[in-house]
Protein backbone atom coordinates (compact mmCIF):
# COMPACT_ATOMS: atom_id res chain seq x y z
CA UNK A 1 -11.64 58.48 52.96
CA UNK A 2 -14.49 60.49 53.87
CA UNK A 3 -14.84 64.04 55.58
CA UNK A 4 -15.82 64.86 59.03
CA UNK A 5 -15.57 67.71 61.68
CA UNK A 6 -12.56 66.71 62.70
CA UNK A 7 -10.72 66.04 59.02
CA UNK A 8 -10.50 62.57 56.83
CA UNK A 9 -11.61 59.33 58.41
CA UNK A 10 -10.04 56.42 56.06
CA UNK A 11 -10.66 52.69 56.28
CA UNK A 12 -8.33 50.00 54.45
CA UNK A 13 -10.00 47.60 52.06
CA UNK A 14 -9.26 43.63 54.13
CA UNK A 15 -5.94 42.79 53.61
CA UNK A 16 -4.29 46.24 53.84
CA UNK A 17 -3.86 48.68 57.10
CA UNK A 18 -4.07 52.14 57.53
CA UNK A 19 -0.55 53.88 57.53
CA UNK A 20 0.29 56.18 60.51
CA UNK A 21 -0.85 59.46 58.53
CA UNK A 22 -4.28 57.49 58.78
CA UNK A 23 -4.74 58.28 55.15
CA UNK A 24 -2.74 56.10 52.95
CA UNK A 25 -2.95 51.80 52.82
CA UNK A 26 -0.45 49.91 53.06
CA UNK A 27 -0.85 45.57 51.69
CA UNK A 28 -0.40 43.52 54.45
CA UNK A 29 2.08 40.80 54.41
CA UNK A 30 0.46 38.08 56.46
CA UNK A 31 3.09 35.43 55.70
CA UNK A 32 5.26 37.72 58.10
CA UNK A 33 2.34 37.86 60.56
CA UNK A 34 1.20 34.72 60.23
CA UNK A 35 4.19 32.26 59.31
CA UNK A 36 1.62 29.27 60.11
CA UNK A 37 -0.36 30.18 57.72
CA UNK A 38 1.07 28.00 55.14
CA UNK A 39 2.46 24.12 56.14
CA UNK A 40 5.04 24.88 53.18
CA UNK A 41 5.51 27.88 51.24
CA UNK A 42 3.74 31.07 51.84
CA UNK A 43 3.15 33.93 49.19
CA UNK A 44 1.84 37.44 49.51
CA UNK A 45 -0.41 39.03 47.04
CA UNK A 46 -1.63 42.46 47.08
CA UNK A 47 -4.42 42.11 49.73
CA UNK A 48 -3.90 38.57 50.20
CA UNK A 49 -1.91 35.47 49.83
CA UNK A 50 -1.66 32.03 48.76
CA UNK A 51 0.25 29.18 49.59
CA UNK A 52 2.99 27.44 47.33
CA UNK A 53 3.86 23.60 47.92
CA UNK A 54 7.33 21.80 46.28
CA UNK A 55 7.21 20.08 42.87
CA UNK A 56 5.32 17.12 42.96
CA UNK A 57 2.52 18.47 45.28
CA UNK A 58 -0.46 20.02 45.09
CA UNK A 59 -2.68 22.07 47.00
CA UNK A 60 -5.41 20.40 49.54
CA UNK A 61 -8.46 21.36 49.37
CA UNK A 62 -7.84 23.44 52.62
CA UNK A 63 -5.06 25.99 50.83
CA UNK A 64 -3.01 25.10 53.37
CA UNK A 65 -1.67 21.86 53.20
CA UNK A 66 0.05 20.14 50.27
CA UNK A 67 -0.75 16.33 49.28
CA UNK A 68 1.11 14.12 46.52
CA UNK A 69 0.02 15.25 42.94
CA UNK A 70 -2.17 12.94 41.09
């Protein structure tokens, strides 16, 4: 946050959103606010989030889909 005239102005680093006292950051959770994020499993991370695919797959290339492991 930084001082002004008219008291703190506060900005979130990406990934997080300023709180209603427009002071404090809260992570957000975008496999709530984005469920199509992920064809499979999604998982939050502080600031972020990753997604998860079931044993036997792996990752594409594109984070987002999941192909037969190798």
């Amino acid at each position: 946050c930084r001082n002004t005239l008219y008291g703190p102005e506060c900005s979130c680093k990406p990934g997080y959103r300023l709180m209603g006292d427009r002071q404090a950051c809260a992570d957000i959770n975008e496999c709530e606010e984005l469920p199509s994020k992920c064809v499979h499993r999604c998982q939050n991370l502080p600031g972020s989030f990753r997604c998860v695919c079931p044993p036997g797959q792996s990752i594409s290339e594109d984070g987002r889909t999941c192909q037969s492991a190798r």
